[in-house]
Protein backbone atom coordinates (compact mmCIF):
# COMPACT_ATOMS: atom_id res chain seq x y z
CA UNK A 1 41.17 -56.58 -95.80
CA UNK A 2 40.61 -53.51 -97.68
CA UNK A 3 44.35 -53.09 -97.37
CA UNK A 4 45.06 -56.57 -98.90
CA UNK A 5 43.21 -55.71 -101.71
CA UNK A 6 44.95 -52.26 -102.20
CA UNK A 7 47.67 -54.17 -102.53
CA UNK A 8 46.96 -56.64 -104.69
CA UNK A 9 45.28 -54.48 -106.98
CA UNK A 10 47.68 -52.10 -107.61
CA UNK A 11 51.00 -52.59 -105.40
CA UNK A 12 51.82 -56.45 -105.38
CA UNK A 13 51.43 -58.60 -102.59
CA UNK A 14 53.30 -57.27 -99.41
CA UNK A 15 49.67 -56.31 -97.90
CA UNK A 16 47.42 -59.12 -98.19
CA UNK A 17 50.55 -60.98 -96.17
CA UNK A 18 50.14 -58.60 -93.82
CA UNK A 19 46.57 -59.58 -93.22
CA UNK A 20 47.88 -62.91 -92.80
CA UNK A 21 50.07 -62.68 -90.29
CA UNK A 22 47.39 -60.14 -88.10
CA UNK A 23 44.79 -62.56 -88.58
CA UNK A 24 47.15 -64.99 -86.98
CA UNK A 25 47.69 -62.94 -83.88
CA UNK A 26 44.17 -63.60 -83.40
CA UNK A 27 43.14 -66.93 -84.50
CA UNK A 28 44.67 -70.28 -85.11
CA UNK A 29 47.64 -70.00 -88.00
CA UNK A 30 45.60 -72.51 -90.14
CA UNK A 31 42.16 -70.71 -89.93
CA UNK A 32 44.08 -67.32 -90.56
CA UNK A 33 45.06 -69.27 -93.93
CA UNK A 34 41.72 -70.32 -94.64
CA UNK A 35 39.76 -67.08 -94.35
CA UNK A 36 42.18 -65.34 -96.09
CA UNK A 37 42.31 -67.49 -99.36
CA UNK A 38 38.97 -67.27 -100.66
CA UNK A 39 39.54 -63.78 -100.30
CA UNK A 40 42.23 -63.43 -102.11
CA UNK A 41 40.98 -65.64 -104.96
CA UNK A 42 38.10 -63.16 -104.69
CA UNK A 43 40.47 -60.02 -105.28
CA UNK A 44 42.40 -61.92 -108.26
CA UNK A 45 39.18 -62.58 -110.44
CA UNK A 46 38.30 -58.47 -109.68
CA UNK A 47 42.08 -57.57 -110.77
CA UNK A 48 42.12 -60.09 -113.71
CA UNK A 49 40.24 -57.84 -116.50
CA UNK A 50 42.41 -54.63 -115.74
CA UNK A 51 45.54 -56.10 -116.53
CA UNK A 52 44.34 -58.69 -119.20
CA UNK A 53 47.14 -59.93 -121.16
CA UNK A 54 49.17 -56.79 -120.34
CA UNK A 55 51.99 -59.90 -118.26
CA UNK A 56 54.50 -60.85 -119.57
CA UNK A 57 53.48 -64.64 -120.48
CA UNK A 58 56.92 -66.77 -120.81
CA UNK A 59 58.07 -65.44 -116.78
CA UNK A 60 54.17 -66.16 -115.51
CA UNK A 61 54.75 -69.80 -116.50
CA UNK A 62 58.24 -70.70 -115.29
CA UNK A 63 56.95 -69.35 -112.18
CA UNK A 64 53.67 -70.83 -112.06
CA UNK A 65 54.56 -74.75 -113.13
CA UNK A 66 57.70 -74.18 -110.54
CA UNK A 67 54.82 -73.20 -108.25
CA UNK A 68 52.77 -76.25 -107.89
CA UNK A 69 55.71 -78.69 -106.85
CA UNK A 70 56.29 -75.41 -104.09
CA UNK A 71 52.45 -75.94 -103.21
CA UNK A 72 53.29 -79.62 -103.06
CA UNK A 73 56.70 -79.14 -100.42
CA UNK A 74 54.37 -77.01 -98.60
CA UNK A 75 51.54 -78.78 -97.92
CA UNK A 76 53.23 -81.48 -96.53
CA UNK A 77 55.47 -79.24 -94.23
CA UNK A 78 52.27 -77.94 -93.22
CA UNK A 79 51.16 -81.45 -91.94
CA UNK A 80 53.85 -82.26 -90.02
CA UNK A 81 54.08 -78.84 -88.55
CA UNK A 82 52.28 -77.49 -85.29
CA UNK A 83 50.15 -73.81 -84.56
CA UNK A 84 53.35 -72.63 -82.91
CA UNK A 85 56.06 -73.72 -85.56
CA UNK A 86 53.79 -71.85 -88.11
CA UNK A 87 53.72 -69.09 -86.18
CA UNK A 88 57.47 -69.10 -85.47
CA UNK A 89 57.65 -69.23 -89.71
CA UNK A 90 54.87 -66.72 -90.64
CA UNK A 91 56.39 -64.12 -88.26
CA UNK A 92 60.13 -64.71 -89.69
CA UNK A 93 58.83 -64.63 -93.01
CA UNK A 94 56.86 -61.25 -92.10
CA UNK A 95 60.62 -59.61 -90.62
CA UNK A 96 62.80 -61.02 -93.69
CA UNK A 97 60.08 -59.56 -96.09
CA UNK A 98 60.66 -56.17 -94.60
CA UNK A 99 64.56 -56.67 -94.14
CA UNK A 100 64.44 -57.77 -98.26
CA UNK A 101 62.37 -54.96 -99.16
CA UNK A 102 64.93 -52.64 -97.21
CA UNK A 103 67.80 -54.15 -97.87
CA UNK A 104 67.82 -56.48 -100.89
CA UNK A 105 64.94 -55.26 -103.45
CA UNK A 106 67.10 -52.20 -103.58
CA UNK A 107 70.02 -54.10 -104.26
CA UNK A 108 68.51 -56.13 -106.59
CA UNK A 109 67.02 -53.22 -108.39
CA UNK A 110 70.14 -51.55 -108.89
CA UNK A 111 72.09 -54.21 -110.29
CA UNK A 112 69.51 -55.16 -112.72
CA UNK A 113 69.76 -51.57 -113.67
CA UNK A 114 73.21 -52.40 -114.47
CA UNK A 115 72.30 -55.30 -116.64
CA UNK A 116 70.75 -56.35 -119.94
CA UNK A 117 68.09 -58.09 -119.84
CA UNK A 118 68.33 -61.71 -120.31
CA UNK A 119 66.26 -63.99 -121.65
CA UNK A 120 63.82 -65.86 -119.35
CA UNK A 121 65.98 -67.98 -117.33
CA UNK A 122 64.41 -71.99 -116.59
CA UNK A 123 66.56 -72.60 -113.22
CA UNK A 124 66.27 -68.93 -111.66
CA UNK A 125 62.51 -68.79 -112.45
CA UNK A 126 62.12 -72.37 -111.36
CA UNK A 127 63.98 -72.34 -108.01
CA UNK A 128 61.87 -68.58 -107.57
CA UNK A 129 58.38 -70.45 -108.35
CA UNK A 130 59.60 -73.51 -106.46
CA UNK A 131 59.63 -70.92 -103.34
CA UNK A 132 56.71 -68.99 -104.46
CA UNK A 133 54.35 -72.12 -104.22
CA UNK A 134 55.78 -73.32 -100.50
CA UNK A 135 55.49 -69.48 -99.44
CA UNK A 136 52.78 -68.97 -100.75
CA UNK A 137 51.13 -72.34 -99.33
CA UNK A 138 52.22 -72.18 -95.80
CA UNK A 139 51.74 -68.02 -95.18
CA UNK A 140 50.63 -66.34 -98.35
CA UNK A 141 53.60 -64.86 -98.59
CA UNK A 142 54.85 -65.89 -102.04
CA UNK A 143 55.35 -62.06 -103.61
CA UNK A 144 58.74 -61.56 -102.13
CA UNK A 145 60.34 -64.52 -104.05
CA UNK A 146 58.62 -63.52 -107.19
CA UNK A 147 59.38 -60.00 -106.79
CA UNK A 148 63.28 -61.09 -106.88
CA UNK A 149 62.43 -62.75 -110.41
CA UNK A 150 60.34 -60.35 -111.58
CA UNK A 151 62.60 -57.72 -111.09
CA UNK A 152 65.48 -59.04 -112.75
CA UNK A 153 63.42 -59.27 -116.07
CA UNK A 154 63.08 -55.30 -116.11
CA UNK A 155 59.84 -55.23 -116.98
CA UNK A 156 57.59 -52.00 -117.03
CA UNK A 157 55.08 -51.25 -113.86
CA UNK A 158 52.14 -52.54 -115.21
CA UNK A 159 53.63 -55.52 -117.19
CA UNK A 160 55.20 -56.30 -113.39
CA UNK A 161 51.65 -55.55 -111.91
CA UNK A 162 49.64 -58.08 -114.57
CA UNK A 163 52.52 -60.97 -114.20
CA UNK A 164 52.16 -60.82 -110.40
CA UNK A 165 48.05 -60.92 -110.64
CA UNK A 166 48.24 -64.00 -113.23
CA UNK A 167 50.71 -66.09 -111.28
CA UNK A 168 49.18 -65.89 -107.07
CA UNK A 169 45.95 -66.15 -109.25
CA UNK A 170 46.84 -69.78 -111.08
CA UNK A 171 48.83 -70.74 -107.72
CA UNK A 172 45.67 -69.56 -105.41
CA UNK A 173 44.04 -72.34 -107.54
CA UNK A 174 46.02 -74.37 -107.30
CA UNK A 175 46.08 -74.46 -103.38
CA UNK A 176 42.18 -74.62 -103.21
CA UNK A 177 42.57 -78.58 -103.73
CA UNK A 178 45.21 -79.11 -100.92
CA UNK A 179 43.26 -76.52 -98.25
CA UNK A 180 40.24 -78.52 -98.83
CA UNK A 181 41.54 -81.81 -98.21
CA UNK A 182 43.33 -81.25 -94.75
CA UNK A 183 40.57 -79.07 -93.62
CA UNK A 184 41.56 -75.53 -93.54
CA UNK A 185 38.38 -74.36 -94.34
CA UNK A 186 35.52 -74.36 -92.31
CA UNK A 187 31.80 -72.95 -91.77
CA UNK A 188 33.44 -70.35 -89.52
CA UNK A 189 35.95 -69.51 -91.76
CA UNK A 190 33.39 -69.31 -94.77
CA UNK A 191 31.27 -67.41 -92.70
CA UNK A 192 34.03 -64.37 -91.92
CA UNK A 193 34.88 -64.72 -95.53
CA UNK A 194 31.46 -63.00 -96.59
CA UNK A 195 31.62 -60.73 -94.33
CA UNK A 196 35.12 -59.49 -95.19
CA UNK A 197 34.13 -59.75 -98.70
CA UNK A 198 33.36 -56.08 -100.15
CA UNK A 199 36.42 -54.80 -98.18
CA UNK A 200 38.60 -57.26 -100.14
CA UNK A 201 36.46 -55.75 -103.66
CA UNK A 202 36.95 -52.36 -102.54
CA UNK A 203 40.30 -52.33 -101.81
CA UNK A 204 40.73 -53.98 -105.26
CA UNK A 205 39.23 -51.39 -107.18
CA UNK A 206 41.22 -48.64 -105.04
CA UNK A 207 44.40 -50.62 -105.78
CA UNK A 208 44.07 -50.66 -109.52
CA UNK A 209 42.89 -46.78 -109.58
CA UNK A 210 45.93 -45.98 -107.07
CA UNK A 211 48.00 -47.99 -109.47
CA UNK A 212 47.65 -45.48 -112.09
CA UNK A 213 48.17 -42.62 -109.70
CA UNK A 214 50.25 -42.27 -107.03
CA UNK A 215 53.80 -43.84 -105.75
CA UNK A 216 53.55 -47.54 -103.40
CA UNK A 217 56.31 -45.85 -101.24
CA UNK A 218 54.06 -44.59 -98.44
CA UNK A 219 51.81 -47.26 -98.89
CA UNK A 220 54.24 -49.65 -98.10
CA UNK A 221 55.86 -47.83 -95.17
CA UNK A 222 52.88 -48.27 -93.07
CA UNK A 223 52.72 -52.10 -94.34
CA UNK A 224 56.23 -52.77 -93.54
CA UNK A 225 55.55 -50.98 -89.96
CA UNK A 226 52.75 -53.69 -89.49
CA UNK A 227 54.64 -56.24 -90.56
CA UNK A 228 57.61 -55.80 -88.35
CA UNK A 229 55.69 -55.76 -85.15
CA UNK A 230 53.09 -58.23 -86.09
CA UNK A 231 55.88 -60.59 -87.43
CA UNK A 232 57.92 -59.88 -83.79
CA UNK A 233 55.18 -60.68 -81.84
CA UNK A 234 54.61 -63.67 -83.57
CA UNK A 235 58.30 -65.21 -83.19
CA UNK A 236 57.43 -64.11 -79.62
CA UNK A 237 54.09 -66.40 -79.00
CA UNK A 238 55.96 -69.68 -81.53
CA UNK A 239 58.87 -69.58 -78.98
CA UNK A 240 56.88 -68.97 -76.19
């Protein structure tokens, strides 16, 4: 947890899915959800103040109204889906978020270095937020999708930082409402929360010092290490 909130506080989002899909090696994929929400609602409110109003405003809200409709698509895939179809998803999310951050974020950030920079565009940020909200929903795994938007708008690292904070911070709230209703959290799940609690606030704090300080490129190696065999294994117990 201390990890997730490294992440969030100073790196993005690739972490705190990590602790998503671990969690689900080891409990049921919906409790792994619930635990790890109020958490990182918890780590948003301690980021907030650091980057206040340092986002860039018009991309947050393409993404974020695009995001509830995704929350929307996702909670009702999440309904008609079993423990080993989300599995199956959260693990092949967890291997195409390392393949993308390989593969395609470099891609991406090369050609956008080739570019202008447009004006905020209503479909691309739409379908993006769309895809944000159901990722987001169904595996907390909405900061690849964003990343891909974000990216192509060339903003600076703490302008990308702030925009990223505001918009899983407006979309966690908006999945409180949903969580609660089909019973995702529990007393068990509220329980672990408060224990896990001052890791999540002391990773934040680390994350926004480390943000100011050093490069994410080793601190994502090890993430994208986790994620690869975490995500494997889980393919291996959906199919299984």
């Amino acid at each position: 947890m201390t990890f997730a909130g490294v992440s969030k506080g100073g790196f993005g989002s690739g972490a705190a899915f990590a602790a998503a899909a671990i969690l689900a090696l080891v409990v049921e994929p919906g409790a792994a959800l619930g635990i790890m929400l109020p958490l990182l609602m918890l780590i948003d409110v301690a980021t907030l103040r650091p980057y206040w109003k340092q986002w860039s405003w018009p991309d947050a809200k393409i993404l974020v109204l695009a995001g509830v409709p995704g929350v929307l698509l996702g909670a009702l895939f999440y309904r008609l889906a079993d423990a080993d179809t989300l599995k199956l998803l959260i693990g092949a999310i967890a291997v195409l978020f390392v393949l993308w951050q390989l593969v395609g974020r470099a891609f991406v950030t090369a050609r956008v270095a080739q570019e202008a920079v447009a004006p905020a565009s209503l479909w691309r940020g739409a379908l993006a937020g769309v895809t944000v909200g159901f990722t987001s929903f169904v595996s907390h795994a909405g900061g690849p999708p964003a990343a891909v938007y974000l990216l192509s708008r060339r903003l600076s690292k703490t302008e990308y930082q702030a925009t990223s904070v505001l918009v899983f911070w407006l979309i966690n709230i908006v999945k409180v409402v949903p969580y609660g209703f089909m019973g995702i959290f529990t007393l068990e799940t509220l329980k672990l929360d408060l224990m896990l609690a001052p890791f999540a606030l002391f990773g934040a704090w680390l994350g926004v010092k480390a943000h100011f300080l050093i490069s994410e490129r080793a601190f994502f190696a090890l993430t994208y290490v986790l994620l690869t065999v975490t995500g494997s294994k889980l393919i291996w117990d959906g199919l299984t």
